[in-house]
Protein backbone atom coordinates (compact mmCIF):
# COMPACT_ATOMS: atom_id res chain seq x y z
CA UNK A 1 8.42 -11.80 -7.38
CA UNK A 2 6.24 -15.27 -8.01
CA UNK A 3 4.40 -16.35 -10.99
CA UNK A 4 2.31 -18.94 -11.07
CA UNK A 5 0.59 -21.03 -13.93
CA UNK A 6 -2.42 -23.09 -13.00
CA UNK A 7 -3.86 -25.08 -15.51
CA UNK A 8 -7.31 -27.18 -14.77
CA UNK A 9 -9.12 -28.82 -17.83
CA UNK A 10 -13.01 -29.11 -16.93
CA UNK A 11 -15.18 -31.36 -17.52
CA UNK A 12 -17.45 -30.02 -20.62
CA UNK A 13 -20.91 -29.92 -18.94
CA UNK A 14 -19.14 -28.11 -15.76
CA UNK A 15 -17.18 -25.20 -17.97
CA UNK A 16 -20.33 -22.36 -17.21
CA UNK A 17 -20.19 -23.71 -13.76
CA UNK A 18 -16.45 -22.92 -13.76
CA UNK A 19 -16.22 -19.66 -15.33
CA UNK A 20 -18.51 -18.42 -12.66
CA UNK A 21 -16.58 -20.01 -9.80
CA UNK A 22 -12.98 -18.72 -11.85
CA UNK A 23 -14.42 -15.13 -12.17
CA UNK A 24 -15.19 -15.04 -8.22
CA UNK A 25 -11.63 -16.37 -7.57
CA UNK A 26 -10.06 -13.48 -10.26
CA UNK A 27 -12.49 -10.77 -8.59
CA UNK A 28 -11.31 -11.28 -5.53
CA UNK A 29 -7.48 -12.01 -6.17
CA UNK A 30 -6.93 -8.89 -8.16
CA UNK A 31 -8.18 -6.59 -4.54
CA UNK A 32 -5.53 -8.40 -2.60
CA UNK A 33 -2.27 -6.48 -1.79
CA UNK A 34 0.83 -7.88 -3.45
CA UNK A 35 -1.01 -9.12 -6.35
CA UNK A 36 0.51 -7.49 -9.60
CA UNK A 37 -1.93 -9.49 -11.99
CA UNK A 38 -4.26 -12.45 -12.19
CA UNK A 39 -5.51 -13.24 -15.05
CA UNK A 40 -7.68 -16.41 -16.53
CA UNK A 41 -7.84 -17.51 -19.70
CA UNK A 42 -9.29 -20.14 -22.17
CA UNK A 43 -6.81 -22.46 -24.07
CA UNK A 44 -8.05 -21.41 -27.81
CA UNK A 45 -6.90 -25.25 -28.80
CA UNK A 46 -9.40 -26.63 -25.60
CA UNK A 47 -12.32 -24.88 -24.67
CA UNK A 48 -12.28 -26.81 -21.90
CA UNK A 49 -8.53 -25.54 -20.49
CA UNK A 50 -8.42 -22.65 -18.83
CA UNK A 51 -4.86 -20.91 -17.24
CA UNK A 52 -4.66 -18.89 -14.57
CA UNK A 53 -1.52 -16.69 -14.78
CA UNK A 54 -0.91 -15.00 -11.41
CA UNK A 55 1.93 -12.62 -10.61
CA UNK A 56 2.91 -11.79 -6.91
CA UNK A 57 5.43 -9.63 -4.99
CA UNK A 58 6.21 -12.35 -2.77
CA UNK A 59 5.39 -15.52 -1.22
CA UNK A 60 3.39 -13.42 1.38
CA UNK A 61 0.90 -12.37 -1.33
CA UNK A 62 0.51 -15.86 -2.56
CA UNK A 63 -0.20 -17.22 0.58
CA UNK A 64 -2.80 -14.35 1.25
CA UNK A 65 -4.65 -15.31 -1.84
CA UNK A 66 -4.86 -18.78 -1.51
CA UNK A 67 -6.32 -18.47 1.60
CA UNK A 68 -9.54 -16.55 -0.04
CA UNK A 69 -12.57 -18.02 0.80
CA UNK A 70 -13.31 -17.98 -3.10
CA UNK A 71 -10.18 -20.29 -3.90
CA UNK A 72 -11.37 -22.08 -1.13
CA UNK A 73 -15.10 -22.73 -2.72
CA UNK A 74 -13.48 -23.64 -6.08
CA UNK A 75 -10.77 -26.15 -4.63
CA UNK A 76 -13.67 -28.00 -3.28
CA UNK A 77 -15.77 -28.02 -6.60
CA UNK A 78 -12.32 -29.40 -8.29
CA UNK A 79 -13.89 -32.92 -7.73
CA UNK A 80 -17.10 -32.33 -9.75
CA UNK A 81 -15.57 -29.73 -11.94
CA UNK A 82 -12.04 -31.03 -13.54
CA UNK A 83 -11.62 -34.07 -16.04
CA UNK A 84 -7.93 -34.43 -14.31
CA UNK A 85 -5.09 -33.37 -11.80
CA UNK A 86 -4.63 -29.67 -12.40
CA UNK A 87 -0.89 -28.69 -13.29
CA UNK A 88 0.36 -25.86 -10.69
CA UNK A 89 4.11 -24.28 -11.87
CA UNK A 90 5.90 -21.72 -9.23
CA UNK A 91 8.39 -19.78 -11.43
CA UNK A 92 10.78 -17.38 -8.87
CA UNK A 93 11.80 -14.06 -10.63
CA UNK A 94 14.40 -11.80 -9.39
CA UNK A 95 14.63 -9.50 -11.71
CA UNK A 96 11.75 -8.06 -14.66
CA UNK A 97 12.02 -4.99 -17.06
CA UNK A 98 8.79 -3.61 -19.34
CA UNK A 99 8.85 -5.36 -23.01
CA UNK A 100 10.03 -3.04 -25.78
């Protein structure tokens, strides 16, 4: 199992234009097989942050999504839409039980 954490701070007069484009890329990732979750979030510190956490079965199912057409469009708004790099963390888990 992957998880990944992508983290992309927007430029404030692009963050409507990038909750649409996120929402596409979340709509789409969550039909895939081998996606577990995918969920996007605002940083409640920077309205401007958002995180992407995104659990997979395998490397397989990441690959699958990022080759959406959606994650795709967004990559190539990254130019207009971030204020910075975007952080990208791979963690590898090999084993995972339910919280109590």
């Amino acid at each position: 199992m992957l998880i990944e954490r992508f983290k992309m701070q927007c430029r404030p007069e692009k963050v409507d234009q990038a909750i649409a484009a996120l929402a596409e890329v979340a709509r789409a990732s969550r039909r895939l097989d081998g996606v577990v979750h995918f969920d996007i979030g605002r940083d409640i510190l920077d309205p401007n942050t958002f995180i992407a956490t995104e659990v997979f079965l395998d490397r397989t199912a990441l690959d699958r999504q990022e080759s959406l057409p959606e994650v795709h469009k967004i990559m190539g708004l990254f130019p207009d839409l971030l204020a910075g790099e975007p952080e990208a963390t791979i963690f590898h888990v090999s084993s995972h039980e339910p919280a109590a």
